[in-house]
C-alpha atoms as a PDB file:
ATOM      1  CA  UNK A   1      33.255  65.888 -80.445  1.00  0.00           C
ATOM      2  CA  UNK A   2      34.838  64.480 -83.268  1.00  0.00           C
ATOM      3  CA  UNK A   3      35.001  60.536 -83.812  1.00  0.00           C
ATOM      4  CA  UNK A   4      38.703  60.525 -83.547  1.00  0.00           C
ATOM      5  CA  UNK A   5      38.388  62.524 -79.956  1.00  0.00           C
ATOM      6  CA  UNK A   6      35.696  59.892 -78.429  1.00  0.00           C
ATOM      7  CA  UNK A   7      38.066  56.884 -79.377  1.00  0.00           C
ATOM      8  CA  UNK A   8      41.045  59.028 -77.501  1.00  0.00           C
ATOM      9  CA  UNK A   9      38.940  59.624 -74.436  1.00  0.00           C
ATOM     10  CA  UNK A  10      37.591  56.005 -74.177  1.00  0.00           C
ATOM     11  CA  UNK A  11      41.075  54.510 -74.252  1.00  0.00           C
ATOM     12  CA  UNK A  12      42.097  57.287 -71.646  1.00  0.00           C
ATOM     13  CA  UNK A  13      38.923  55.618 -69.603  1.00  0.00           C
ATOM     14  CA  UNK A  14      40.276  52.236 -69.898  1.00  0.00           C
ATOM     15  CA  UNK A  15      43.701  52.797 -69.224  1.00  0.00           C
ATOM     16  CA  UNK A  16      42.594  54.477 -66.286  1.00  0.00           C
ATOM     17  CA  UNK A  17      40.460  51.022 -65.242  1.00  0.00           C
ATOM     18  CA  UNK A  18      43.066  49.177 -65.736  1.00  0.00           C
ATOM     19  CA  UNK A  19      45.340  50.768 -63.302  1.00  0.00           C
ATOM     20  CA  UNK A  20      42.839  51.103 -60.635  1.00  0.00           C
ATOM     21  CA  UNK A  21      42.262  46.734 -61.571  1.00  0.00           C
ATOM     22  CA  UNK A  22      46.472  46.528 -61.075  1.00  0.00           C
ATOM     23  CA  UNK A  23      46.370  48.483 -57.646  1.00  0.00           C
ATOM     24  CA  UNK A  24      43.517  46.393 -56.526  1.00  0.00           C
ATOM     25  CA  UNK A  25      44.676  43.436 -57.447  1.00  0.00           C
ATOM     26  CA  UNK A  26      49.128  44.417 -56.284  1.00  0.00           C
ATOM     27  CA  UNK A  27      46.582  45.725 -52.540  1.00  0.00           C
ATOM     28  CA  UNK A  28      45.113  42.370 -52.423  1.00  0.00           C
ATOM     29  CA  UNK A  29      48.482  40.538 -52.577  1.00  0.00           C
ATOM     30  CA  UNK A  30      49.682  42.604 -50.197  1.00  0.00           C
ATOM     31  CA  UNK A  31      46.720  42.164 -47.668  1.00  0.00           C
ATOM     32  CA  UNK A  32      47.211  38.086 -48.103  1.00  0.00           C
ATOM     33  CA  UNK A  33      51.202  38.400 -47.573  1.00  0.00           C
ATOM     34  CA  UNK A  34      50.106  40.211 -44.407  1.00  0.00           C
ATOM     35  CA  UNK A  35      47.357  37.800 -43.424  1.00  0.00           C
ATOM     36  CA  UNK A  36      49.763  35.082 -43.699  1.00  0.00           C
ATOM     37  CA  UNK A  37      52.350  36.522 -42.243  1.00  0.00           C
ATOM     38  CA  UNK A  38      50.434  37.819 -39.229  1.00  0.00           C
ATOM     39  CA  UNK A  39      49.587  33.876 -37.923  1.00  0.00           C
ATOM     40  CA  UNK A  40      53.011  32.770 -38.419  1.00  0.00           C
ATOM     41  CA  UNK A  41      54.312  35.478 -35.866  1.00  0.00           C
ATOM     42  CA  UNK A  42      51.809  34.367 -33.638  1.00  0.00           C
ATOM     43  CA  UNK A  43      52.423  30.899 -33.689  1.00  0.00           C
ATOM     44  CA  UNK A  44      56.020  31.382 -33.498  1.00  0.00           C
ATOM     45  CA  UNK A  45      55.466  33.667 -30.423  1.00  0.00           C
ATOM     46  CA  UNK A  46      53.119  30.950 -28.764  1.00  0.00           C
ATOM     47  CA  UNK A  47      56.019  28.248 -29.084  1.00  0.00           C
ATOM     48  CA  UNK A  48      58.085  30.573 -27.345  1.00  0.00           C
ATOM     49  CA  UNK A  49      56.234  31.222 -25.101  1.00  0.00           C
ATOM     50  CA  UNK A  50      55.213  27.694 -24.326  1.00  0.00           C
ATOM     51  CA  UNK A  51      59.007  26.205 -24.600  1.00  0.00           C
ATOM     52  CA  UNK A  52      60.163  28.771 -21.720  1.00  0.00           C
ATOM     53  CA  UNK A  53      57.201  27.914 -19.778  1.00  0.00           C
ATOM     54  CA  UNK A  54      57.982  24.102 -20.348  1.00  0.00           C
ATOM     55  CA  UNK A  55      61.700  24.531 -19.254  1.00  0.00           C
ATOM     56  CA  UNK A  56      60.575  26.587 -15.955  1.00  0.00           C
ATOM     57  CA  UNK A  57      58.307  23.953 -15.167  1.00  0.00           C
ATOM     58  CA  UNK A  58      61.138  20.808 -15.967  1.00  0.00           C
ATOM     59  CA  UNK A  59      63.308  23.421 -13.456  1.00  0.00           C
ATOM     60  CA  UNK A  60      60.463  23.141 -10.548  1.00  0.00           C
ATOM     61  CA  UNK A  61      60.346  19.935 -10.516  1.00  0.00           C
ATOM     62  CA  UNK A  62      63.888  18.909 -10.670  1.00  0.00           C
ATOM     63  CA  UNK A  63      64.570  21.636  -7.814  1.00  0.00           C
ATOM     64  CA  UNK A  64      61.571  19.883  -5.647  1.00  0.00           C
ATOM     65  CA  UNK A  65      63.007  16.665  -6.530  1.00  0.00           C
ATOM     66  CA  UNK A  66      66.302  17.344  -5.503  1.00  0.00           C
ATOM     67  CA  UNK A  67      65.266  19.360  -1.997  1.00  0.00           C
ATOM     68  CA  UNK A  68      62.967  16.351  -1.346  1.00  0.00           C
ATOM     69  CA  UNK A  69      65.811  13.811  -1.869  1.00  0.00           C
ATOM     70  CA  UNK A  70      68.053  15.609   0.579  1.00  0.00           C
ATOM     71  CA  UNK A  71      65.267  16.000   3.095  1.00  0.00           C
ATOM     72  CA  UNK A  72      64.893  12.235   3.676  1.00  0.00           C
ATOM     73  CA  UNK A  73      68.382  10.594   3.437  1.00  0.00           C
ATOM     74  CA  UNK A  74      68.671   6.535   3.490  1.00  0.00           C
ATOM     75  CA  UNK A  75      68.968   5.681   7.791  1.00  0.00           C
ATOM     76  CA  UNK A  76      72.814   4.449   7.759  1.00  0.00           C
ATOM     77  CA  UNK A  77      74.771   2.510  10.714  1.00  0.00           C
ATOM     78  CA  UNK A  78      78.484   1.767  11.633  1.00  0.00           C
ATOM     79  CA  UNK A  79      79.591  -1.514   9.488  1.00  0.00           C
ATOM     80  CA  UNK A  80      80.435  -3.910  12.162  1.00  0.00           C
ATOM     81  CA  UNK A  81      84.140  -4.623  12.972  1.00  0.00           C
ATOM     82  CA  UNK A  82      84.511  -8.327  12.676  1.00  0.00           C
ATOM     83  CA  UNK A  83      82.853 -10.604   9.708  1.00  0.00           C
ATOM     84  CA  UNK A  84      83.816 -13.545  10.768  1.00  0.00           C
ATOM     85  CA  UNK A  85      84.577 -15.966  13.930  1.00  0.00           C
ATOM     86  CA  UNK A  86      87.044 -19.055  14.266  1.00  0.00           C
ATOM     87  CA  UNK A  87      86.046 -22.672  14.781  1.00  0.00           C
ATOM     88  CA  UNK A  88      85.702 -23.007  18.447  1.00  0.00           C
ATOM     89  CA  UNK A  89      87.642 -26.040  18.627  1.00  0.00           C
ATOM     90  CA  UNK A  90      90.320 -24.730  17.727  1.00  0.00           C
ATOM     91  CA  UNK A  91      90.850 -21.719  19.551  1.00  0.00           C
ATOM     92  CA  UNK A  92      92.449 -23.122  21.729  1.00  0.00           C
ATOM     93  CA  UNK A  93      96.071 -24.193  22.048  1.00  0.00           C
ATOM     94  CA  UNK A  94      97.496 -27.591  22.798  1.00  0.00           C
ATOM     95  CA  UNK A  95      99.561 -26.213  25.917  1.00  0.00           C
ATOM     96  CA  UNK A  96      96.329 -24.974  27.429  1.00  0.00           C
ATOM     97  CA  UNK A  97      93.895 -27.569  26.865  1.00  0.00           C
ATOM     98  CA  UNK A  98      96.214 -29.480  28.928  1.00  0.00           C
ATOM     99  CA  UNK A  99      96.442 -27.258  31.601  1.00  0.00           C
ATOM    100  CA  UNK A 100      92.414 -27.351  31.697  1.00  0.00           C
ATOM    101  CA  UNK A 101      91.360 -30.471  30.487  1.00  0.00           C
ATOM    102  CA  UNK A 102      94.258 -32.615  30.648  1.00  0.00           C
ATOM    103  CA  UNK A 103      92.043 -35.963  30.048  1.00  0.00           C
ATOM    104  CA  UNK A 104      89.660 -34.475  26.962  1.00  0.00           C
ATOM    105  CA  UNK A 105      90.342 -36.278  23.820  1.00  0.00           C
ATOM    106  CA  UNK A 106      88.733 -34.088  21.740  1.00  0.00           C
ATOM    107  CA  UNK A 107      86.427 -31.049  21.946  1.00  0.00           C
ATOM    108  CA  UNK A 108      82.763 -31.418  21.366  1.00  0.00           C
ATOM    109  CA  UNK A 109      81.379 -28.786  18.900  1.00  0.00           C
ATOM    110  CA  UNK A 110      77.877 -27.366  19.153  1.00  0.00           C
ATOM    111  CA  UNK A 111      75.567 -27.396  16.687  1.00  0.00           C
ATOM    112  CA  UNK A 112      75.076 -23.707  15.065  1.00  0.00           C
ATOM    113  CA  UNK A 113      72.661 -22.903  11.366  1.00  0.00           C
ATOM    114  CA  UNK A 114      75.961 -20.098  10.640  1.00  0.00           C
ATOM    115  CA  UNK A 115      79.210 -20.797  11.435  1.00  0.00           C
ATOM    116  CA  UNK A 116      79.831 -17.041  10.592  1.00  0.00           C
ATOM    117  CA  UNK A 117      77.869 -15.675  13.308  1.00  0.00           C
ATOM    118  CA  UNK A 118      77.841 -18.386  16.165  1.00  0.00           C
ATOM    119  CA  UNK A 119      79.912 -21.087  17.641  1.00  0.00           C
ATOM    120  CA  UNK A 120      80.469 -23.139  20.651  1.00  0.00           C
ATOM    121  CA  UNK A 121      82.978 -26.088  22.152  1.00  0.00           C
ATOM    122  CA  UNK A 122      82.970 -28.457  25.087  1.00  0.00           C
ATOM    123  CA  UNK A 123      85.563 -30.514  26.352  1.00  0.00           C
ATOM    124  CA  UNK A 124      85.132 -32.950  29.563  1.00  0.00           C
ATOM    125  CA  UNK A 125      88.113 -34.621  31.426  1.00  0.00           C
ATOM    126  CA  UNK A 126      88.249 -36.978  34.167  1.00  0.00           C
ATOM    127  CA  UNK A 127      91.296 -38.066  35.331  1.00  0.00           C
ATOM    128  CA  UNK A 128      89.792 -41.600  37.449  1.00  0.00           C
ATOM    129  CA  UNK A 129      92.077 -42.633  40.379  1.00  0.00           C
ATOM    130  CA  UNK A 130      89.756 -45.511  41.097  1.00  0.00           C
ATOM    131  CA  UNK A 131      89.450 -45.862  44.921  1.00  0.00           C
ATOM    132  CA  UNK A 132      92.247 -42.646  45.431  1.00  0.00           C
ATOM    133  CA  UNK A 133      89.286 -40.416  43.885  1.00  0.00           C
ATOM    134  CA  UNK A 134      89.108 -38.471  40.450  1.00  0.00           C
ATOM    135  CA  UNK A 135      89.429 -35.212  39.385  1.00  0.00           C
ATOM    136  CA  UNK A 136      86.238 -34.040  37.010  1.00  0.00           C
ATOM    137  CA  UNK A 137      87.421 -31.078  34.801  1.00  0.00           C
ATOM    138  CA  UNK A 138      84.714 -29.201  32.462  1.00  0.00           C
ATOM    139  CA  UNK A 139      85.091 -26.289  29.985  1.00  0.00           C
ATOM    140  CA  UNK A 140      83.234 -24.362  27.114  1.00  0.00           C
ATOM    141  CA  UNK A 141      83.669 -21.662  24.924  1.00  0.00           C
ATOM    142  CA  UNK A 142      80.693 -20.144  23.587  1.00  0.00           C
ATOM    143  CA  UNK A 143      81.244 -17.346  20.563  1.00  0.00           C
ATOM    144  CA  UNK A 144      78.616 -14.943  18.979  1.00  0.00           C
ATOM    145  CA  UNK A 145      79.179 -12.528  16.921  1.00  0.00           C
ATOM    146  CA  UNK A 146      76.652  -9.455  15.872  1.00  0.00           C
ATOM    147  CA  UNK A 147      75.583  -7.662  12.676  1.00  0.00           C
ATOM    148  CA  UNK A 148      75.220  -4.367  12.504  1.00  0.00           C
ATOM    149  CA  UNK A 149      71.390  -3.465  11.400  1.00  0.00           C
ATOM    150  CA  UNK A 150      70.131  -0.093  10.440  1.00  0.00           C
ATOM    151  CA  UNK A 151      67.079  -0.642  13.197  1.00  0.00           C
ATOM    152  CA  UNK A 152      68.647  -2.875  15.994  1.00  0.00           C
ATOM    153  CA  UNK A 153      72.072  -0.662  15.854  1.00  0.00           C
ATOM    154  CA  UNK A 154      75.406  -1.098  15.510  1.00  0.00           C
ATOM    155  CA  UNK A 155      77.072  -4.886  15.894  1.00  0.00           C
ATOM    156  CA  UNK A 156      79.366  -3.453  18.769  1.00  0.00           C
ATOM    157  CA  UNK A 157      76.481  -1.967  20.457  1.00  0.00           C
ATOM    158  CA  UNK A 158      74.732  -4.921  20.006  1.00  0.00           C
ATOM    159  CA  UNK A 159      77.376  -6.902  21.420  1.00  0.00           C
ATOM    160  CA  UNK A 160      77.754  -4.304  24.409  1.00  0.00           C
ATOM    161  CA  UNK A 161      74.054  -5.612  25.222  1.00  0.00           C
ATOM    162  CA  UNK A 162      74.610  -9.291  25.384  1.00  0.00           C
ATOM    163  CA  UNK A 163      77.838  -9.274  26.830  1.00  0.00           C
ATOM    164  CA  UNK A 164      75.790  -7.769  30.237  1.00  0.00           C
ATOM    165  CA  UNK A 165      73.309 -10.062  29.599  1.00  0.00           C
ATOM    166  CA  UNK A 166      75.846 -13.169  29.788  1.00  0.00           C
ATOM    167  CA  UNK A 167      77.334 -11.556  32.806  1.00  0.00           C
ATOM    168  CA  UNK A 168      73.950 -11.173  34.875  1.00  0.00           C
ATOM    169  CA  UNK A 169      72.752 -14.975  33.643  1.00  0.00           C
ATOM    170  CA  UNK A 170      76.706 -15.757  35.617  1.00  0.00           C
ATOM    171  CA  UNK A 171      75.299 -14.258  38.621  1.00  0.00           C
ATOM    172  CA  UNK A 172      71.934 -15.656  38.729  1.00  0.00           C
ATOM    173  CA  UNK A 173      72.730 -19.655  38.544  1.00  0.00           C
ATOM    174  CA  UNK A 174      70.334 -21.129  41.085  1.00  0.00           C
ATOM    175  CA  UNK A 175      72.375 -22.474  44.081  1.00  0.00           C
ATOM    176  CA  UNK A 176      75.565 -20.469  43.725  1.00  0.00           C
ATOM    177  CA  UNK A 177      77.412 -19.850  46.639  1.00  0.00           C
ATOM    178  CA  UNK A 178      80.024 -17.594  48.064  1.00  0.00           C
ATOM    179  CA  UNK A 179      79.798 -15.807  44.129  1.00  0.00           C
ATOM    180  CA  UNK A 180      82.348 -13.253  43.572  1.00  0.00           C
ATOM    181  CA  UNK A 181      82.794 -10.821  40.398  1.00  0.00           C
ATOM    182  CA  UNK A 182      85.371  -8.972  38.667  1.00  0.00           C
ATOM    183  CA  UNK A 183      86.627  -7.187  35.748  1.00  0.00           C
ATOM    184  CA  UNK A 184      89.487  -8.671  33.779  1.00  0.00           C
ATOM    185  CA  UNK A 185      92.111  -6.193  32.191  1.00  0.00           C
ATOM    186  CA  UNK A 186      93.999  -6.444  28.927  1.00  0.00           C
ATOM    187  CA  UNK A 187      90.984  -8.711  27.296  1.00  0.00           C
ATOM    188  CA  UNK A 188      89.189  -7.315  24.541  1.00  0.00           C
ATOM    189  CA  UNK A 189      86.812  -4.292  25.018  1.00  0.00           C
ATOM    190  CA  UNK A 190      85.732  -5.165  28.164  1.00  0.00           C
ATOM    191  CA  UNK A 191      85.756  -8.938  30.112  1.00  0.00           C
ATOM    192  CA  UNK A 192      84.445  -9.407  33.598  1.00  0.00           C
ATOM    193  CA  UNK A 193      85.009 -13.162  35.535  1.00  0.00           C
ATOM    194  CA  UNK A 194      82.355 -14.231  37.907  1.00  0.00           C
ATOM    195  CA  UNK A 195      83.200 -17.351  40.356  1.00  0.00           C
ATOM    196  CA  UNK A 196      80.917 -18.886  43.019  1.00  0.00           C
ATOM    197  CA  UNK A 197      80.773 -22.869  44.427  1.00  0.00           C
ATOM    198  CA  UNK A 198      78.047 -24.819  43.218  1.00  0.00           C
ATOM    199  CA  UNK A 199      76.782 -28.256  45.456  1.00  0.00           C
ATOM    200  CA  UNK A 200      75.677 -30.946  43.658  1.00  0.00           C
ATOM    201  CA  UNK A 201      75.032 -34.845  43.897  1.00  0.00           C
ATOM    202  CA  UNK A 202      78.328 -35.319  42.263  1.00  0.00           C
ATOM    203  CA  UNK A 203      80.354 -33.185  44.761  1.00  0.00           C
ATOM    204  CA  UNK A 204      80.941 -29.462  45.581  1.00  0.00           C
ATOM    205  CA  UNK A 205      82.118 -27.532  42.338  1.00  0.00           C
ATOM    206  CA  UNK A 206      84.061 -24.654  41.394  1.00  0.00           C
ATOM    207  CA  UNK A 207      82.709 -22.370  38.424  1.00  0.00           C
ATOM    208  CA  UNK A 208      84.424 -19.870  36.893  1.00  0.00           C
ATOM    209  CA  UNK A 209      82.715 -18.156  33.832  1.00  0.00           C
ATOM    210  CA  UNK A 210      84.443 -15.025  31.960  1.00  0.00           C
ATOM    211  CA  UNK A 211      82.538 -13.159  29.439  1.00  0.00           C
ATOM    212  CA  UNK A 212      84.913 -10.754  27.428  1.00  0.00           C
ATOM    213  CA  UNK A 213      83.932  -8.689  24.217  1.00  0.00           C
ATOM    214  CA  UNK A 214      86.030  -7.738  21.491  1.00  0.00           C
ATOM    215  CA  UNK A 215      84.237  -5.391  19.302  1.00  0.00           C
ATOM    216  CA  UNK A 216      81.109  -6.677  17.978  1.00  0.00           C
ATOM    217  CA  UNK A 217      82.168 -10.529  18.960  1.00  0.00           C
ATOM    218  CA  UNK A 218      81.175 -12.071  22.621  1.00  0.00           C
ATOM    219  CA  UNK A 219      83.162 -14.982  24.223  1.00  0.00           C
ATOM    220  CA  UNK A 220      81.510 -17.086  27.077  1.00  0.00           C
ATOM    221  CA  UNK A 221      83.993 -19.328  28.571  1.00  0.00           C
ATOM    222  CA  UNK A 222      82.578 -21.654  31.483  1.00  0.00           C
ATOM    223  CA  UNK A 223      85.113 -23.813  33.456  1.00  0.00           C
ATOM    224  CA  UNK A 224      84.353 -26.183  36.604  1.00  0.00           C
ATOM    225  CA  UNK A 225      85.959 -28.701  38.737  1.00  0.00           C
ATOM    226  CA  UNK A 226      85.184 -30.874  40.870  1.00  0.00           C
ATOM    227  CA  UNK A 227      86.864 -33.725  43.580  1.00  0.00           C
ATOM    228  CA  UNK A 228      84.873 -36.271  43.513  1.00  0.00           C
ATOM    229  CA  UNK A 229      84.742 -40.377  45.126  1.00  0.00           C
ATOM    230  CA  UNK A 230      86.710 -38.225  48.634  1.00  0.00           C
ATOM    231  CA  UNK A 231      89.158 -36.392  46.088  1.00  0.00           C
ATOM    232  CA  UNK A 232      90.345 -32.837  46.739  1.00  0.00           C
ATOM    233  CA  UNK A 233      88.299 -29.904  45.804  1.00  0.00           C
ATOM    234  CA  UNK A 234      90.719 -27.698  43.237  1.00  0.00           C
ATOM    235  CA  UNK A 235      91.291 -24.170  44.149  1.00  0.00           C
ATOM    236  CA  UNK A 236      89.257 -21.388  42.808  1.00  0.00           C
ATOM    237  CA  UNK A 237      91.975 -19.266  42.394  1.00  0.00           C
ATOM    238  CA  UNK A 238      94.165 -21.849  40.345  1.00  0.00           C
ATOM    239  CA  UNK A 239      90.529 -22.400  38.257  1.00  0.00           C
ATOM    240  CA  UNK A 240      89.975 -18.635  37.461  1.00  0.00           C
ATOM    241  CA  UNK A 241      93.991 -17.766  36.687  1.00  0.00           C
ATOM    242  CA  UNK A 242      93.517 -20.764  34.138  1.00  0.00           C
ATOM    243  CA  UNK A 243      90.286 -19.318  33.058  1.00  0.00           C
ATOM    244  CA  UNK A 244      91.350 -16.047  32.591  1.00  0.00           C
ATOM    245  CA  UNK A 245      94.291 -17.398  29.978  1.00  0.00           C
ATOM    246  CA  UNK A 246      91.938 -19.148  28.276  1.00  0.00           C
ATOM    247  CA  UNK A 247      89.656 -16.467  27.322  1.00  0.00           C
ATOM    248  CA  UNK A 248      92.753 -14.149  26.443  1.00  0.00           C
ATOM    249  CA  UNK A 249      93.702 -16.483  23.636  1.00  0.00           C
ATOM    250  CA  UNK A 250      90.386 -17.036  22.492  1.00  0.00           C
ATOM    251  CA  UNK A 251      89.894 -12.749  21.957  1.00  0.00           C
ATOM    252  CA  UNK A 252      92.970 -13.120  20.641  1.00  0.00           C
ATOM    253  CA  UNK A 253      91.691 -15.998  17.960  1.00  0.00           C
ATOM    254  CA  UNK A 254      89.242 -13.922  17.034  1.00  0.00           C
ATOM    255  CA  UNK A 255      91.114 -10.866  15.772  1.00  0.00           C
ATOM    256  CA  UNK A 256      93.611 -13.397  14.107  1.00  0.00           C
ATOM    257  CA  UNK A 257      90.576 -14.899  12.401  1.00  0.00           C
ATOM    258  CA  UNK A 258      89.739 -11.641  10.843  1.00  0.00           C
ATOM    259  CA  UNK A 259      92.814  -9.948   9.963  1.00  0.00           C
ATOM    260  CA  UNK A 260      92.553  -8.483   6.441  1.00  0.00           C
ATOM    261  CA  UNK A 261      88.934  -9.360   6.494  1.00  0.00           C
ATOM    262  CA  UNK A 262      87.673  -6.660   9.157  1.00  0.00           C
ATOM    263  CA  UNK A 263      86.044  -3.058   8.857  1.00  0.00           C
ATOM    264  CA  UNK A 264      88.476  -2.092  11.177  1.00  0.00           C
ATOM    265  CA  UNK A 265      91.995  -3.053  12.747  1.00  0.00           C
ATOM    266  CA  UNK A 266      91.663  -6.432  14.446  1.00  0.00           C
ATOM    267  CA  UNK A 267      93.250  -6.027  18.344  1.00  0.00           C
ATOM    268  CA  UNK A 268      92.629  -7.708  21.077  1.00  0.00           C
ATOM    269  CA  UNK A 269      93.799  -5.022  22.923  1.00  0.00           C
ATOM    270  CA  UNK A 270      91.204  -2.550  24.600  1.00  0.00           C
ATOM    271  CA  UNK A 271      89.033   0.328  22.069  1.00  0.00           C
ATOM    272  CA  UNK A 272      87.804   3.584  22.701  1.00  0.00           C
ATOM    273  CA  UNK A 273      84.458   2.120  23.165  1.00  0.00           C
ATOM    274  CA  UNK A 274      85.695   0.342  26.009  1.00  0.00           C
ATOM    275  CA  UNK A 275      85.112   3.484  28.283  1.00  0.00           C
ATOM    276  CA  UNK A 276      81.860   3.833  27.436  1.00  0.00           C
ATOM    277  CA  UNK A 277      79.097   2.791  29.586  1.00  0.00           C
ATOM    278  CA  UNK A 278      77.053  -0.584  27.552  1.00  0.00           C
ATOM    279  CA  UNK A 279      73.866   0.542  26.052  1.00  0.00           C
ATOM    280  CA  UNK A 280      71.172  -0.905  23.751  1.00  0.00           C
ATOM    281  CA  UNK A 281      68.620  -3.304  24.983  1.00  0.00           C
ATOM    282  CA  UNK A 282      70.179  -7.164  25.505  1.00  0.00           C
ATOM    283  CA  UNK A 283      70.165  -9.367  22.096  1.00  0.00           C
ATOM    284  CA  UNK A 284      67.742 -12.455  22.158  1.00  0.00           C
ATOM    285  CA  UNK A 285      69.927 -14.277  19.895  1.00  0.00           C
ATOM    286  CA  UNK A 286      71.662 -16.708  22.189  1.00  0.00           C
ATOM    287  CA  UNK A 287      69.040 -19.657  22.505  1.00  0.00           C
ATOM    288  CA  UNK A 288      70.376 -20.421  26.258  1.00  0.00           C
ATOM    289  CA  UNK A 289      72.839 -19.654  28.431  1.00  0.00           C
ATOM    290  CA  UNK A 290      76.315 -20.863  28.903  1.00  0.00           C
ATOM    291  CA  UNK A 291      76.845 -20.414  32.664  1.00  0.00           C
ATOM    292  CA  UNK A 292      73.425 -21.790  33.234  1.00  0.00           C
ATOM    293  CA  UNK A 293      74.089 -25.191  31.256  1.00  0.00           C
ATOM    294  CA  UNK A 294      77.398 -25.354  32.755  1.00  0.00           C
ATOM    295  CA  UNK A 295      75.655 -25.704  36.170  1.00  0.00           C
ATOM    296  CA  UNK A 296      74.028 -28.565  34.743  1.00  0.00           C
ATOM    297  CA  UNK A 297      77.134 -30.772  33.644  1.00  0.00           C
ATOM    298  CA  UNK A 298      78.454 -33.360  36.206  1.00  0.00           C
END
């Protein structure tokens, strides 16, 4: 082999090493472009993965959220009717404190920690004929009204449960005699009068108490008389009739007092609860009586 051959067939040889370096080295790249590229799919398929997983879970929870929420709604009860009550002084008229206490100066107004919810008036007459006898006249108008309370109930029904209360104390003053009761139409929701004679030291006296209720509000109205020092004992009938007016303008005082402040449409005219039967235990929130402490006045 001549000199000129050999340095032919060693360049041939190198040539050839040098390709097989170049695919090596192009293989190589390629293999790391894939490497890198292989983790970067992965990754990108694990944040998928996770994000839809993520949003499925968020869904869950909202959707037991929301099913829970619905499953246990707030307790609720009927706003009560009236928010306020008027001064018990002046529920009255002029014309008709004459007619029942024509010798009261002035009414006598109870003590009460909210003026909103509770109220109360007295006014005591005696017309003194010296020898000729006197005439003893004595009446008081007790108001309450009631709240409506998501555990007690509403303020009418609480009011339904008084208002028999106040009626049964009527009927159970120790010593009454020859007791009568009855309803009264066209006051309020529902009013009922009770009347019996009542001896004391004094003289013999006539009582006359009418409880009415005019949606979530109670009036107590107590009226006696009394001829005393030989004078003549006034007639119960003339004492209730005068009762019974009495207690129709103080329901009607009421509603007045509350117009455009009321949860519903202030009437003193009978409403749809009135023909159902009371229900709902009796309210402890009266401290005493009316009917009972009337007993007690001379």
């Amino acid at each position: 082999m001549s000199e000129g051959t050999m340095q032919r067939a060693v360049k041939r040889d190198e040539h050839d090493r040098r390709d097989q370096r170049e695919q090596r080295a192009r293989g190589l790249r390629r293999a790391v472009v894939c490497a890198a590229a292989v983790p970067v799919m992965l990754i990108a398929a694990g944040c998928s993965s996770d994000s839809g997983s993520g949003d499925k879970a968020a869904d869950d929870s909202g959707t037991k959220s929301s099913a829970s929420s619905s499953a246990s709604p707030s307790p609720t009860v009927q706003a009560a009717a009236y928010k306020s009550i008027p001064d018990a002084c002046k529920v009255l008229g002029k014309k008709t404190l004459e007619d029942l206490a024509p010798k009261a100066k002035s009414g006598k107004k109870g003590s009460s920690d909210d003026a909103s919810t509770r109220g109360s008036c007295s006014w005591s007459s005696l017309d003194n004929n010296g020898v000729k006898g006197s005439q003893f006249r004595w009446l008081n108008v007790s108001l309450l009204r009631f709240e409506s309370d998501v555990t007690r109930g509403s303020g009418e029904k609480l009011a339904q449960g008084y208002y028999e209360t106040q009626v049964q104390d009527a009927k159970s003053v120790s010593g009454a005699k020859s007791l009568k009761s009855e309803p009264v139409a066209g006051v309020g929701d529902q009013a009922t009068a009770v009347r019996y004679d009542l001896k004391k030291k004094e003289g013999s006296f006539k009582q006359e108490t009418v409880v009415a209720r005019v949606e979530n509000v109670v009036v107590t109205l107590d009226y006696n008389g009394a001829g005393l020092a030989g004078e003549k004992t006034p007639s119960a009938e003339t004492l209730n009739k005068l009762a019974q007016k009495a207690v129709k303008e103080v329901v009607a005082a009421v509603a007045e007092a509350n117009d455009g402040g009321s949860a519903g449409t202030p009437s003193s005219a009978p409403s749809k609860s009135a023909s159902k039967s009371p229900s709902g235990s009796s309210s402890k929130a009266a401290s005493s009586s009316p009917s009972k402490s009337a007993a007690k006045k001379s």
